[in-house]
PDB file of N, CA and C in Angstrom:
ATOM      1  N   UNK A   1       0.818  -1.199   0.000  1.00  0.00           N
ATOM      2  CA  UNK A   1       0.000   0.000   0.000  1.00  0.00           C
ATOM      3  C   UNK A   1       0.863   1.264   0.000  1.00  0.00           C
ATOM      4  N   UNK A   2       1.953   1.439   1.113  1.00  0.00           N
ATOM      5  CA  UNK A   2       2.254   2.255   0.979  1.00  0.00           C
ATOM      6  C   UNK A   2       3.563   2.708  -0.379  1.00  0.00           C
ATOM      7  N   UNK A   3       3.630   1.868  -0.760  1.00  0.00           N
ATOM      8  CA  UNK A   3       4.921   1.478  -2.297  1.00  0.00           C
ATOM      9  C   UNK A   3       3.832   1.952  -3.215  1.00  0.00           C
ATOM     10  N   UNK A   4       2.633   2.038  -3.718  1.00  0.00           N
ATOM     11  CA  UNK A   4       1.425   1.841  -4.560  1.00  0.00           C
ATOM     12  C   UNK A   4       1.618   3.103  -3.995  1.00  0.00           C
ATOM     13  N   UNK A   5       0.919   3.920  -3.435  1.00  0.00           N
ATOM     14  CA  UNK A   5       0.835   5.677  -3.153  1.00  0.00           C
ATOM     15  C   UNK A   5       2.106   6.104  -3.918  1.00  0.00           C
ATOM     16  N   UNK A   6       3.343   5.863  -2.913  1.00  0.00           N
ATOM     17  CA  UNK A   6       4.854   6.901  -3.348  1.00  0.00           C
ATOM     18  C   UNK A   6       4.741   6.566  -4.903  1.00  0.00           C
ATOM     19  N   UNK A   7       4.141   5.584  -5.327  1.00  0.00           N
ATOM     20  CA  UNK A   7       5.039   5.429  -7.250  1.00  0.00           C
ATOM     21  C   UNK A   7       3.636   6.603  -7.990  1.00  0.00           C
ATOM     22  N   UNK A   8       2.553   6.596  -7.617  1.00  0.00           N
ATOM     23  CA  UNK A   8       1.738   7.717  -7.769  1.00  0.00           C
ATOM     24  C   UNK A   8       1.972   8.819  -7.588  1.00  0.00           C
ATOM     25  N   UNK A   9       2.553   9.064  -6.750  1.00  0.00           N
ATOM     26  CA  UNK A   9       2.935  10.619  -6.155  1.00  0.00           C
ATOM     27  C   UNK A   9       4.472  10.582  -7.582  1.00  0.00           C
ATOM     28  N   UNK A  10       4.938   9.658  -7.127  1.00  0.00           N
ATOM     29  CA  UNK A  10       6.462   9.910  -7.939  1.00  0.00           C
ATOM     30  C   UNK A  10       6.226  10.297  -9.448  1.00  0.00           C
ATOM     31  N   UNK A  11       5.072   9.245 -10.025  1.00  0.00           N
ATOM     32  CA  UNK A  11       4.571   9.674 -11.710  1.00  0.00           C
ATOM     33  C   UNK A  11       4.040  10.733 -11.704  1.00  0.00           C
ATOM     34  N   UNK A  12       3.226  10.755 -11.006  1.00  0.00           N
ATOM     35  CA  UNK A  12       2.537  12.484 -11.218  1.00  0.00           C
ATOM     36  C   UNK A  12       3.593  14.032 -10.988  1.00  0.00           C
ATOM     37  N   UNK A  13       5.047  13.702 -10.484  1.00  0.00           N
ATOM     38  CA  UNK A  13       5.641  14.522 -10.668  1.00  0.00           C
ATOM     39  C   UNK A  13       6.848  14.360 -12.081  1.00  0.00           C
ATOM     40  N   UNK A  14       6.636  13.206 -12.688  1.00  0.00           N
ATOM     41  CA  UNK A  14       7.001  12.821 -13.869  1.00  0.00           C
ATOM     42  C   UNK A  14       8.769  12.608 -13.541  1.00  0.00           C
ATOM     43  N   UNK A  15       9.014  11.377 -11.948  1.00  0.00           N
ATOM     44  CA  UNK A  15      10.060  11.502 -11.641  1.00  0.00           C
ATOM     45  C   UNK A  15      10.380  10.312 -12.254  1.00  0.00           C
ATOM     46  N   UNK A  16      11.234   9.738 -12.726  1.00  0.00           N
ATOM     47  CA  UNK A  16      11.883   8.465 -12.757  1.00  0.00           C
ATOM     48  C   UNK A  16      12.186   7.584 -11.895  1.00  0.00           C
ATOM     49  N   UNK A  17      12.694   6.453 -11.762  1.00  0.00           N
ATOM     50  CA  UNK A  17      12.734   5.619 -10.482  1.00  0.00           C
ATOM     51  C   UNK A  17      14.751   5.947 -10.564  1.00  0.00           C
ATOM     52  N   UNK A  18      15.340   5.654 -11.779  1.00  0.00           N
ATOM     53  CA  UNK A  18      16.428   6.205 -11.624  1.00  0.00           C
ATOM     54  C   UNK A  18      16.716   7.570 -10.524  1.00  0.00           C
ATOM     55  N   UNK A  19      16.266   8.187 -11.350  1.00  0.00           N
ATOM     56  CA  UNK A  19      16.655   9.794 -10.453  1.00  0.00           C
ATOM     57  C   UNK A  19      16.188   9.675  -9.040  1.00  0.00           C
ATOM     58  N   UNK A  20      15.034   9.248  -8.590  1.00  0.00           N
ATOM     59  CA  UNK A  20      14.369   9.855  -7.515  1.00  0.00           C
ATOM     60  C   UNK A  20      15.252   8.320  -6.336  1.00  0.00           C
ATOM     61  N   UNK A  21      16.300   7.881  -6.725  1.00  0.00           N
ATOM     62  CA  UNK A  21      16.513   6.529  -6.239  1.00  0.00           C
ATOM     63  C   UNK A  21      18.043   6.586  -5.921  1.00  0.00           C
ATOM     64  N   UNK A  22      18.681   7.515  -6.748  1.00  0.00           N
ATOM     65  CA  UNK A  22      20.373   7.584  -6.539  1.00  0.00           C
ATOM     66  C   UNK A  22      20.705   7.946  -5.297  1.00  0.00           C
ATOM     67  N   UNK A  23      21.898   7.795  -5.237  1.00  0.00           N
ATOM     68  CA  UNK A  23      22.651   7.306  -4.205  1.00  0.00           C
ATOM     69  C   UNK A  23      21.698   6.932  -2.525  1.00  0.00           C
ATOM     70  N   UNK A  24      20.507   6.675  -2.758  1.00  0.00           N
ATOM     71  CA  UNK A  24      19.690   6.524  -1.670  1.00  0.00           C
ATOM     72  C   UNK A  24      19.450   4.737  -1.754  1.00  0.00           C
ATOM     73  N   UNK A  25      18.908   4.317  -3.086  1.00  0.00           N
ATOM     74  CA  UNK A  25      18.155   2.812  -2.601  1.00  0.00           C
ATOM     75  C   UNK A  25      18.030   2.113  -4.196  1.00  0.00           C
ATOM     76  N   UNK A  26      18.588   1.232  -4.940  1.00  0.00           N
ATOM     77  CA  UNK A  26      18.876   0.655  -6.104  1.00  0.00           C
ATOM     78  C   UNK A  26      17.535   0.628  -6.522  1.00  0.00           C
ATOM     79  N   UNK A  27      17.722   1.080  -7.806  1.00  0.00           N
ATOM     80  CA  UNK A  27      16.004   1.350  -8.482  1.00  0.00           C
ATOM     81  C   UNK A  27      15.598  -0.334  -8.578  1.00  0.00           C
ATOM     82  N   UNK A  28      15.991  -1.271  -8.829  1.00  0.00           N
ATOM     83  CA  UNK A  28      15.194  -2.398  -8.562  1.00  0.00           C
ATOM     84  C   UNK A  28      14.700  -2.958  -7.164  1.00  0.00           C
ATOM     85  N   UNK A  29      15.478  -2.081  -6.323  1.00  0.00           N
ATOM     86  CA  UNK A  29      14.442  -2.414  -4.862  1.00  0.00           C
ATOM     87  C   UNK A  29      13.402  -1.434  -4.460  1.00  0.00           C
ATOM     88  N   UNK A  30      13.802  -0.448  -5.192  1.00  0.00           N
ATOM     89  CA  UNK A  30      12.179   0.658  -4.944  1.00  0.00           C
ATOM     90  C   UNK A  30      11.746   0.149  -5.733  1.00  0.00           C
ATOM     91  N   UNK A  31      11.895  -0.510  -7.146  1.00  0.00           N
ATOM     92  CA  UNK A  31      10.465  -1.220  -8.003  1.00  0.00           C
ATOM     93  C   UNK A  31       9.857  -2.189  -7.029  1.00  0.00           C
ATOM     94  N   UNK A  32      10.473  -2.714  -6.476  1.00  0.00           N
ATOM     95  CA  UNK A  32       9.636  -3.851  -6.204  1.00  0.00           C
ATOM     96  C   UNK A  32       9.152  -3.165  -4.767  1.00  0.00           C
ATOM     97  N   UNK A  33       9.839  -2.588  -3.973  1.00  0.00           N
ATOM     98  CA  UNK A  33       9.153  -1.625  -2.737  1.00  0.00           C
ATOM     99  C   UNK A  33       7.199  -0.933  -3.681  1.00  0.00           C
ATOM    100  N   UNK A  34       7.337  -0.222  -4.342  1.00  0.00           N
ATOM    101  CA  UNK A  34       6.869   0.295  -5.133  1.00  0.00           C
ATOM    102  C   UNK A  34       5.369  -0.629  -5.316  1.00  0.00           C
ATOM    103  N   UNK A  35       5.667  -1.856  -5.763  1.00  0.00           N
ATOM    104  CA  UNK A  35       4.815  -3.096  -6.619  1.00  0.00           C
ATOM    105  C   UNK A  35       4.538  -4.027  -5.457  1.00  0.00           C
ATOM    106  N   UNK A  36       5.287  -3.716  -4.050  1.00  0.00           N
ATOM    107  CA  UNK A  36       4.393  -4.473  -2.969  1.00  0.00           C
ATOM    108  C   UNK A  36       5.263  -5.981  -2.689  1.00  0.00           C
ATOM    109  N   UNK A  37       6.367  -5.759  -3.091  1.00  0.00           N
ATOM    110  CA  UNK A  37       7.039  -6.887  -3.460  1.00  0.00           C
ATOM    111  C   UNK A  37       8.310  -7.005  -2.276  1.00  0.00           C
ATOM    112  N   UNK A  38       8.465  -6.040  -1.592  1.00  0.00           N
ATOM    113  CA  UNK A  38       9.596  -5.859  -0.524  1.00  0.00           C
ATOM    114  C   UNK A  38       9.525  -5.095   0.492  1.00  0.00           C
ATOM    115  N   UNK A  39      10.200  -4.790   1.370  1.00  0.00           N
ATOM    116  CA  UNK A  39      10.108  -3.153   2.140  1.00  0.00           C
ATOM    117  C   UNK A  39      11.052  -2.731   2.501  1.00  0.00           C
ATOM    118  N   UNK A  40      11.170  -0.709   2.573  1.00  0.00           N
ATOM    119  CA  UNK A  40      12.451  -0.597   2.781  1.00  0.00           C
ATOM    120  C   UNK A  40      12.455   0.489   4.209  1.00  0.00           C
ATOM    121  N   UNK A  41      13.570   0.824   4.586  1.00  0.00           N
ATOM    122  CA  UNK A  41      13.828   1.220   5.706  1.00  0.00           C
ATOM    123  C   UNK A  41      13.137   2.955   5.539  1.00  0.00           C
ATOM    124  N   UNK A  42      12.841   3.008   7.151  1.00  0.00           N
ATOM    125  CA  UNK A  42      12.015   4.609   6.964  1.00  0.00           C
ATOM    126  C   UNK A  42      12.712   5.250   6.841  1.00  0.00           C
ATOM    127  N   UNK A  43      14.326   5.194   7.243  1.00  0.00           N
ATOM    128  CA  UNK A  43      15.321   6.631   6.818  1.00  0.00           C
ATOM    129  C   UNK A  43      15.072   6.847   5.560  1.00  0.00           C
ATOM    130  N   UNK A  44      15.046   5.128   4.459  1.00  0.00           N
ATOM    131  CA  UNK A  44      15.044   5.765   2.895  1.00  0.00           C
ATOM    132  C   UNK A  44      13.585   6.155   2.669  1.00  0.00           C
ATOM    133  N   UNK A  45      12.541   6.088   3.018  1.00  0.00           N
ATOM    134  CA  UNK A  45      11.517   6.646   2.768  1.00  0.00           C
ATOM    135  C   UNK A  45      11.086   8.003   2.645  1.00  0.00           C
ATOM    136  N   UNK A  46      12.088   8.381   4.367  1.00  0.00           N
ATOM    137  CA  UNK A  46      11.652   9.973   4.530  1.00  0.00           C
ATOM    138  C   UNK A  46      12.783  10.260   3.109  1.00  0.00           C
ATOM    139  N   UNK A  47      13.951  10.074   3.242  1.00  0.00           N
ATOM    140  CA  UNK A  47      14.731  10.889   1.936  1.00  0.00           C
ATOM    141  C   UNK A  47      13.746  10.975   0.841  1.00  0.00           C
ATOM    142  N   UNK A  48      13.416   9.795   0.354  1.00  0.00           N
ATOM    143  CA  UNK A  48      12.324   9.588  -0.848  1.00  0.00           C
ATOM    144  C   UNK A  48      11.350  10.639  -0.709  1.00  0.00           C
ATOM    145  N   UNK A  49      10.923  10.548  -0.067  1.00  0.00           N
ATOM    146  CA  UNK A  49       9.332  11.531  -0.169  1.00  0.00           C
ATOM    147  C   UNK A  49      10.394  13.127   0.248  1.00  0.00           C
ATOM    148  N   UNK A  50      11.045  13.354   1.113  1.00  0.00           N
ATOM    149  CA  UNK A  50      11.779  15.402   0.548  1.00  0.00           C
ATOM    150  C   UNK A  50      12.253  15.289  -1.076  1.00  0.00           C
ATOM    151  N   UNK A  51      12.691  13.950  -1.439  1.00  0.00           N
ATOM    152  CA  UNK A  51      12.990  14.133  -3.059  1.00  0.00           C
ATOM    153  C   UNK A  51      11.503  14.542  -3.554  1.00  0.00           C
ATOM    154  N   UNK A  52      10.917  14.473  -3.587  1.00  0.00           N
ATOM    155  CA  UNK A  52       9.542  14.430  -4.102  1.00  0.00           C
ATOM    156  C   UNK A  52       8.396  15.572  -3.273  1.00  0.00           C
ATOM    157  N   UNK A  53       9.011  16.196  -2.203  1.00  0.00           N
ATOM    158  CA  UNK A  53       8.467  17.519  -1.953  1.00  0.00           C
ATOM    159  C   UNK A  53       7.290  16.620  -0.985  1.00  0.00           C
ATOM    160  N   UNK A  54       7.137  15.592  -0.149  1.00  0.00           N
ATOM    161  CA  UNK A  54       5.764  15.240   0.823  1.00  0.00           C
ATOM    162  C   UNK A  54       6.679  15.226   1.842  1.00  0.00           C
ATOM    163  N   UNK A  55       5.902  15.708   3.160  1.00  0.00           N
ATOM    164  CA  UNK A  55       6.286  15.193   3.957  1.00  0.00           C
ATOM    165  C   UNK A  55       5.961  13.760   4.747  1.00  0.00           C
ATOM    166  N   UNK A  56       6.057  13.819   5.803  1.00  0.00           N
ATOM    167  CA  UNK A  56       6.208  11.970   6.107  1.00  0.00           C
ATOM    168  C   UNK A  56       4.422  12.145   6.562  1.00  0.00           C
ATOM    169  N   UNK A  57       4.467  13.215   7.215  1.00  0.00           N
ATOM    170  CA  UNK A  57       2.915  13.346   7.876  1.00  0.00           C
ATOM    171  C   UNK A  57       1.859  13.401   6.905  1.00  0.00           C
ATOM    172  N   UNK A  58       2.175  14.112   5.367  1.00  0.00           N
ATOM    173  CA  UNK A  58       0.928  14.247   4.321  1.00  0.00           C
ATOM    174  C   UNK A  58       1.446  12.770   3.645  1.00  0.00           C
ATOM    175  N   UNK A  59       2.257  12.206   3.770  1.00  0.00           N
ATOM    176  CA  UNK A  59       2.425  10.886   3.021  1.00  0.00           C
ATOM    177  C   UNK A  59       1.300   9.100   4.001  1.00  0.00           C
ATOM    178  N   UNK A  60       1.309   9.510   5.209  1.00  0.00           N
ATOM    179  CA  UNK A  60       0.710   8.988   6.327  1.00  0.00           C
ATOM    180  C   UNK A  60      -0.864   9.373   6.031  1.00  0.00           C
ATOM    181  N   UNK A  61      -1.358  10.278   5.912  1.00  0.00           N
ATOM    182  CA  UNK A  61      -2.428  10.937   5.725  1.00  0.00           C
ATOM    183  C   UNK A  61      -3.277  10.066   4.223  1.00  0.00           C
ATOM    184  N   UNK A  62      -2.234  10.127   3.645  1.00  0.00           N
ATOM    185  CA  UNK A  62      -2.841  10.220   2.045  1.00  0.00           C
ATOM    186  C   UNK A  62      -2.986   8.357   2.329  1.00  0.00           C
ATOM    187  N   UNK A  63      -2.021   7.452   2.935  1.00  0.00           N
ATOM    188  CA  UNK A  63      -1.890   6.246   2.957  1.00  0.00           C
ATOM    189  C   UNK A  63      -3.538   5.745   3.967  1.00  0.00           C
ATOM    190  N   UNK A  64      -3.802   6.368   4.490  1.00  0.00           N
ATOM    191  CA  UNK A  64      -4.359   5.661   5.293  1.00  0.00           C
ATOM    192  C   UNK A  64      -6.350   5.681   4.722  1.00  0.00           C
ATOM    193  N   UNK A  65      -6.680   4.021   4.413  1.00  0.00           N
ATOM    194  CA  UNK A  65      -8.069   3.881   3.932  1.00  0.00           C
ATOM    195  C   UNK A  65      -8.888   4.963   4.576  1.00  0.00           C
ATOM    196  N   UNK A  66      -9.867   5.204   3.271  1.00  0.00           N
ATOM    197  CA  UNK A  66     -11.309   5.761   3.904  1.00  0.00           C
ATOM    198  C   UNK A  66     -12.168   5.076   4.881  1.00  0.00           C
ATOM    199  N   UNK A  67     -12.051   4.103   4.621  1.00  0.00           N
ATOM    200  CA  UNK A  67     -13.017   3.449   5.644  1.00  0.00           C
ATOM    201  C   UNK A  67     -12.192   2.525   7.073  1.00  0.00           C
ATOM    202  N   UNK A  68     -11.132   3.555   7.525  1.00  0.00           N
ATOM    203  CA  UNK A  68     -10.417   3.451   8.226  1.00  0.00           C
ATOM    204  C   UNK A  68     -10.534   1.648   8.658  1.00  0.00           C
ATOM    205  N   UNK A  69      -9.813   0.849   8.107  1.00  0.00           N
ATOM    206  CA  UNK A  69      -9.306  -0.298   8.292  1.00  0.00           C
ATOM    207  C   UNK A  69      -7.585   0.097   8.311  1.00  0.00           C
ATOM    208  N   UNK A  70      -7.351  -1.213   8.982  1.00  0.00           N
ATOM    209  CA  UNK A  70      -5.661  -0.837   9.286  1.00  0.00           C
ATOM    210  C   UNK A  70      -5.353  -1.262   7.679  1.00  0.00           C
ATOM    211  N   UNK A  71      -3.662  -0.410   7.911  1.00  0.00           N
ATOM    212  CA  UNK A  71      -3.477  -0.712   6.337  1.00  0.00           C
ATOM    213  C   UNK A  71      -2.494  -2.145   6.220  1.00  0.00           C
ATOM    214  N   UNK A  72      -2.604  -2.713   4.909  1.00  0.00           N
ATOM    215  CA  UNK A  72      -1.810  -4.121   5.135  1.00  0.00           C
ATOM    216  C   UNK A  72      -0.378  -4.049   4.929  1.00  0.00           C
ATOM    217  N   UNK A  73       0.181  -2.811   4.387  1.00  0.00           N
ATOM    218  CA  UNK A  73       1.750  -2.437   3.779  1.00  0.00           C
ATOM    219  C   UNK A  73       2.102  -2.402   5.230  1.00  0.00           C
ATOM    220  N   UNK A  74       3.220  -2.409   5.447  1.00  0.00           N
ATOM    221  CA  UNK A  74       4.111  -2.064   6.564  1.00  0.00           C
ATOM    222  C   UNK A  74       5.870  -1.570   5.945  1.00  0.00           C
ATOM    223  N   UNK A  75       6.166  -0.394   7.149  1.00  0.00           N
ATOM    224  CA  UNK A  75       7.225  -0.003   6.486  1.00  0.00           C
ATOM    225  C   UNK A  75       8.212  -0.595   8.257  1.00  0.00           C
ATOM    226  N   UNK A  76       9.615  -0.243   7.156  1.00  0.00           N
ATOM    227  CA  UNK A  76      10.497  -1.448   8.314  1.00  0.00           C
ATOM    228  C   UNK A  76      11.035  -0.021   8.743  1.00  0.00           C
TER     229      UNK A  76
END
């Protein structure tokens, strides 16, 4: 869930997984972070999301269901 939001937020600023991924976290582990397939540490998250202008609190916000059920992503 929360890999599915950041790659939304990331396309809609028309970032690449290259760029928005250097020297922080190998673009094949944010793909698969991304696609629900892994998880990565919250230091690289918060970097990720100031690359991308969210903070951690509107990134929390935006993640969490309408019909407030817990969410099933977990970040490490």
């Amino acid at each position: 869930m929360f890999g599915e939001v950041f790659k939304k937020l990331r396309k809609s600023k028309h970032i690449t997984l290259e760029a928005i991924s250097k020297d922080v976290i190998s673009t094949s582990q944010l793909s698969r972070w991304e696609n629900g397939l892994s998880d990565i540490s919250l230091n690289k998250l918060i970097i990720l999301l100031n690359r991308i202008n969210v903070s951690p609190q509107e990134f929390i916000a935006m993640t969490i269901p309408e019909n407030n059920e817990t969410p099933i992503a977990r970040i490490n």
